[in-house]
Protein backbone atom coordinates (compact mmCIF):
# COMPACT_ATOMS: atom_id res chain seq x y z
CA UNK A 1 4.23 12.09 -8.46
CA UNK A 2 6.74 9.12 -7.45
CA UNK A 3 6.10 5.46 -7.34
CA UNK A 4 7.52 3.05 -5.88
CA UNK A 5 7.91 0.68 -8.55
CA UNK A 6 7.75 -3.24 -8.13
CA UNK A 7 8.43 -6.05 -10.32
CA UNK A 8 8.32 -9.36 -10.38
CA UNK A 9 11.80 -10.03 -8.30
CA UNK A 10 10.82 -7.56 -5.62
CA UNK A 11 10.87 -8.88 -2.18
CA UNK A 12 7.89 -8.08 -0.70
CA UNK A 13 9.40 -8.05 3.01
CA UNK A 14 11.40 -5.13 1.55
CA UNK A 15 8.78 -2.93 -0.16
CA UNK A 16 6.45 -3.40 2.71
CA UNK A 17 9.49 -2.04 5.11
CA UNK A 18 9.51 0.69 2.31
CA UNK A 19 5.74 1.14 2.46
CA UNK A 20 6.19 1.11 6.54
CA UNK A 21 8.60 3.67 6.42
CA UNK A 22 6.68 5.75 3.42
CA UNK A 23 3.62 5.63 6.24
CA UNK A 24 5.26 6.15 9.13
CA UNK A 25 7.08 9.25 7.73
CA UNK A 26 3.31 10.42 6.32
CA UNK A 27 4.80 10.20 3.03
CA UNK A 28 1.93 10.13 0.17
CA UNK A 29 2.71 6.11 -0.94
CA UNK A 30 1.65 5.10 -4.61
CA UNK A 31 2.89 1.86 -6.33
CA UNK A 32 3.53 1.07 -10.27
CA UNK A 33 4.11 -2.36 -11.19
CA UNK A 34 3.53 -4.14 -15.10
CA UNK A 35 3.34 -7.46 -14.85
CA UNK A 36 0.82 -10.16 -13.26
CA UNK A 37 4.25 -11.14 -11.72
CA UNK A 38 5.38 -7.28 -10.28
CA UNK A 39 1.20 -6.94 -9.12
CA UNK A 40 1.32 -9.81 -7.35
CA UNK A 41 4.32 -8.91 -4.99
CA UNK A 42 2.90 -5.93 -4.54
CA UNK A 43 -0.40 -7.01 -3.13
CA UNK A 44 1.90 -9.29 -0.91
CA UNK A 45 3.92 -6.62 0.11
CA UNK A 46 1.05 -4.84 1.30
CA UNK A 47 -0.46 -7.18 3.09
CA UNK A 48 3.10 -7.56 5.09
CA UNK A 49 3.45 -4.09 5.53
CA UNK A 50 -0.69 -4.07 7.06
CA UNK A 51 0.72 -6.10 9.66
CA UNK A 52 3.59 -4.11 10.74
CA UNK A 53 1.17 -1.28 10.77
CA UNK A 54 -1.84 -2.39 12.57
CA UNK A 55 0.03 -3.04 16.12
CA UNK A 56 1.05 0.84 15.70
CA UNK A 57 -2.49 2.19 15.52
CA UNK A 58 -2.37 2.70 11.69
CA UNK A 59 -3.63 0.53 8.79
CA UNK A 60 -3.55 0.92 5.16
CA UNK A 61 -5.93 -0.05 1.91
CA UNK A 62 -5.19 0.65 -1.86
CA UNK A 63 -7.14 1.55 -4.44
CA UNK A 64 -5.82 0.40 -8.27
CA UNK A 65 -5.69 1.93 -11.53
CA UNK A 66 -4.73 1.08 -14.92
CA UNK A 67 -2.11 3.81 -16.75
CA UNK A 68 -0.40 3.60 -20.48
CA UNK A 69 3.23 4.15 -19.52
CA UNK A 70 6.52 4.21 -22.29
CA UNK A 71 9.30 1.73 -21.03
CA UNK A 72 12.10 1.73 -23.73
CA UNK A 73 9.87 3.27 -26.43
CA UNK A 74 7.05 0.92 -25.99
CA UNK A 75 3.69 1.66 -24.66
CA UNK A 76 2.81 -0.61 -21.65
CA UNK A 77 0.06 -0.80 -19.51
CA UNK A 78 0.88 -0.49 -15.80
CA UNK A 79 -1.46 -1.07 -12.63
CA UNK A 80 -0.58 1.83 -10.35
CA UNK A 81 -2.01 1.33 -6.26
CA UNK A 82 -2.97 4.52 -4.04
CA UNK A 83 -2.52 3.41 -0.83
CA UNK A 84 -4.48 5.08 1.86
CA UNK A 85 -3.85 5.49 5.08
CA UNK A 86 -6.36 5.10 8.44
CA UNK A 87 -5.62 5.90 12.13
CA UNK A 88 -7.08 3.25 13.90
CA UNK A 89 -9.77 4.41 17.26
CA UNK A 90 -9.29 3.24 19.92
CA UNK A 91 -11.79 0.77 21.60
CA UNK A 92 -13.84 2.03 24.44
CA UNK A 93 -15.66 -0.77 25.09
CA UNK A 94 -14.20 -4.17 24.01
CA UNK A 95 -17.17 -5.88 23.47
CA UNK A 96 -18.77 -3.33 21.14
CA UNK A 97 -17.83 -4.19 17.18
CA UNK A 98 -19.36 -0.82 16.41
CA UNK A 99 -16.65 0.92 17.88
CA UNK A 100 -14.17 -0.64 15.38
CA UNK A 101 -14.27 2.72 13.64
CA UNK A 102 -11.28 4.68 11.64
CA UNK A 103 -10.37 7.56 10.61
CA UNK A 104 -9.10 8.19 7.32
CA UNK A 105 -6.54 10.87 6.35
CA UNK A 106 -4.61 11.40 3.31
């Protein structure tokens, strides 16, 4: 499986384009990052790229695990994100919140 993988000098504009596009394209996403530094862009990054979803009819959650990875002969613990994807419904009647449904897909 591939990751995209984020550190701490990631621009999160960019991986959320990347996340866009991974979406978009209905390309299975998945994120590694190690680092409080790399997790926290990529939390940002996803919250960007939820708002260049959303307007299209598509929004996205993550779920995060923990997974002993080797960088450069050292064992490091990275936080890896699933990120799900949900076709939004639409609305039949504005100004009923129980049709705020979605469907999720994978």
């Amino acid at each position: 499986m591939d990751y995209l993988k984020v550190s701490s000098k990631s621009s999160p504009a960019s991986v959320a384009g990347a996340i866009a596009g991974l979406v978009k394209d209905e390309v299975p996403v998945n994120i590694q990052c190690v680092g409080a530094g790399a997790v926290n862009q990529a939390v940002k990054a996803m919250a960007i790229a939820r708002g260049f979803l959303i307007p299209t009819g598509v929004d996205i959650s993550c779920a995060p695990t923990f997974s002993d990875i080797e960088i450069g002969g050292e064992s490091r613990t990275a936080i890896r994100f699933a990120v799900y994807v949900h076709r939004l419904a639409a609305q039949s009647h504005a100004s009923d919140p129980s049709d705020d449904a979605y469907e999720v897909y994978a």
